[in-house]
Protein backbone atom coordinates (compact mmCIF):
# COMPACT_ATOMS: atom_id res chain seq x y z
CA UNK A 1 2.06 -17.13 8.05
CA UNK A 2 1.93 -20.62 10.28
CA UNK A 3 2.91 -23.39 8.52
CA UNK A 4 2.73 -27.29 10.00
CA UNK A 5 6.55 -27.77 10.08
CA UNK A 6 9.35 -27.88 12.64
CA UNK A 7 11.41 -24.38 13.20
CA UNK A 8 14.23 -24.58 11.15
CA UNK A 9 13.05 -26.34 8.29
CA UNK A 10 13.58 -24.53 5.05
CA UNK A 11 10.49 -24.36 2.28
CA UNK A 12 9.25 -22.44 -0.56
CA UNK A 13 5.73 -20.81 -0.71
CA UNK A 14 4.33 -21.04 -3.84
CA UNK A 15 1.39 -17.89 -4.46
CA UNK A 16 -1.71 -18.27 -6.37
CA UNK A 17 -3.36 -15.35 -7.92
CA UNK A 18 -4.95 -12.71 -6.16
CA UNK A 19 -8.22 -11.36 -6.57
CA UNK A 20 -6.70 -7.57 -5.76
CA UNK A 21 -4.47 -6.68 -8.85
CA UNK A 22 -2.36 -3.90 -7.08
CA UNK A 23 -1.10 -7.11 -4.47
CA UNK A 24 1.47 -8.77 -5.78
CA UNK A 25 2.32 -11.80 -3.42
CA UNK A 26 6.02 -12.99 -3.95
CA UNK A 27 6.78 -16.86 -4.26
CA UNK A 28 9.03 -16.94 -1.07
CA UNK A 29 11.77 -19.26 0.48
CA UNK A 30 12.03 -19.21 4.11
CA UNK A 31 13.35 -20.91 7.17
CA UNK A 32 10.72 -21.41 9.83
CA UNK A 33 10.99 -19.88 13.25
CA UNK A 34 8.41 -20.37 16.14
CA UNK A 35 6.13 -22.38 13.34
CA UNK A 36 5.80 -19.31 10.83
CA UNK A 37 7.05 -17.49 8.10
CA UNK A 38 7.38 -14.94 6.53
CA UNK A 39 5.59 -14.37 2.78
CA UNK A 40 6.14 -11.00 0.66
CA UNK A 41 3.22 -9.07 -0.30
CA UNK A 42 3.99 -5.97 -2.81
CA UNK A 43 1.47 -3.10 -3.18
CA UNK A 44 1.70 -1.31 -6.35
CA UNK A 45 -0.29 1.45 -5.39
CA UNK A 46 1.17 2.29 -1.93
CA UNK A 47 -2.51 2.85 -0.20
CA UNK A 48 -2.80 1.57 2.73
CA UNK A 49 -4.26 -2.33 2.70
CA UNK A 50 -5.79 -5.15 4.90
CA UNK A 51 -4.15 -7.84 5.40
CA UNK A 52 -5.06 -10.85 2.89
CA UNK A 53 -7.31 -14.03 4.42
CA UNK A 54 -5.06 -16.91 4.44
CA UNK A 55 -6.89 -18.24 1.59
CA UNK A 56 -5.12 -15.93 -0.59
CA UNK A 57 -1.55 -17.71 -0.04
CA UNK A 58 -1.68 -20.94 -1.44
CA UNK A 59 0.95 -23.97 -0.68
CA UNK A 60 4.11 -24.21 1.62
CA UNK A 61 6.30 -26.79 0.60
CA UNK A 62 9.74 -27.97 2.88
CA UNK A 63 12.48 -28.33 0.78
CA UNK A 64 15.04 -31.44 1.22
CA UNK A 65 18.36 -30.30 2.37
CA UNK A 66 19.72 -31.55 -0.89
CA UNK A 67 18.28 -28.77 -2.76
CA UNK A 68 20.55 -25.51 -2.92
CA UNK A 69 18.90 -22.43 -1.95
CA UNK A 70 20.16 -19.41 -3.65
CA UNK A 71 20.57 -15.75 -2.10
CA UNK A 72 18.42 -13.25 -4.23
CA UNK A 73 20.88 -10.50 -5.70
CA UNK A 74 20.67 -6.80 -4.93
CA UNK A 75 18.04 -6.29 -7.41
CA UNK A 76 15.48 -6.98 -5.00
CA UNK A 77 16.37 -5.25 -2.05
CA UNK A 78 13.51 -3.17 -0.76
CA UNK A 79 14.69 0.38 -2.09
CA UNK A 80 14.80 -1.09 -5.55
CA UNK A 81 11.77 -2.54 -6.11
CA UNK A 82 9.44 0.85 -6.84
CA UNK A 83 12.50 1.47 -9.69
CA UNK A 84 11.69 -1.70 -10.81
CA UNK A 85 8.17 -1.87 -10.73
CA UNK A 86 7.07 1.57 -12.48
CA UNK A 87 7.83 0.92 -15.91
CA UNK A 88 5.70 -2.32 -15.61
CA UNK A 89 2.45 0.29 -14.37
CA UNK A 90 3.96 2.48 -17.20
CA UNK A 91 3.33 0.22 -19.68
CA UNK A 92 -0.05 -1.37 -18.18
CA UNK A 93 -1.57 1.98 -18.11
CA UNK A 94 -0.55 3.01 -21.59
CA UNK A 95 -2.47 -0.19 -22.87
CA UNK A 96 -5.32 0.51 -20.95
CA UNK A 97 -5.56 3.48 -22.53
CA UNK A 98 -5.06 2.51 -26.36
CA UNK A 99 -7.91 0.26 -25.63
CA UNK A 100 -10.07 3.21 -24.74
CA UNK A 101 -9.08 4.75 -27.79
CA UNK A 102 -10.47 1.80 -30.15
C-alpha cells in the first residue's frame, strides 16, 4: 500500500473492520521501501479474492525510533497460520449451527 512517508521509516498499520468476514486484514509493522508497504490480508476460505479498495485499510502511523519493535515468533509464519486458524472456523460454525437449532 503507498503511504506519505520517506523509505525507511518504520510504522504500524492499524486495520479497521472489513465488510467481507472471510478477510482478515492483519495490524502490520513495516519499514517503507520505494513509498509502500506491505499490509497482511488472510483469507479464511482460500477462494480466490479481489483485491480490497484502499478504503478498506485504515491508518498508517510512523513510529519514533524510540519505540522497540518486536520480531513476531514462529507462530505466525505462513505454514502455521491454517493450524491456527481452523479451530476458530470450528468453533464459529458450530455456533452457527446451535442457533439454527433454537
Amino acid at each position: 500500500m503507498m503511504v506519505d512517508a520517506d523509505d525507511g521509516t518504520t510504522g504500524v498499520f492499524l486495520s479497521k473492520p472489513a465488510s467481507k468476514q472471510h478477510l482478515l486484514i492483519s495490524s502490520t509493522v513495516d519499514t517503507v521501501k520505494n513509498g509502500t508497504v506491505s499490509i497482511v490480508v488472510l483469507n479464511g476460505e482460500g477462494r480466490r479474492e479481489k483485491l480490497l479498495a484502499r478504503e478498506a485499510f485504515d491508518t498508517w502511523i510512523p513510529t519514533n525510533v524510540d519505540i522497540p519493535i518486536v520480531s513476531p515468533h514462529a507462530e505466525l509464519e505462513r505454514d502455521r497460520v491454517p493450524n491456527w486458524v481452523a479451530p476458530l472456523k470450528e468453533r464459529r460454525c458450530s455456533s452457527i449451527a446451535e442457533r439454527g437449532k433454537a
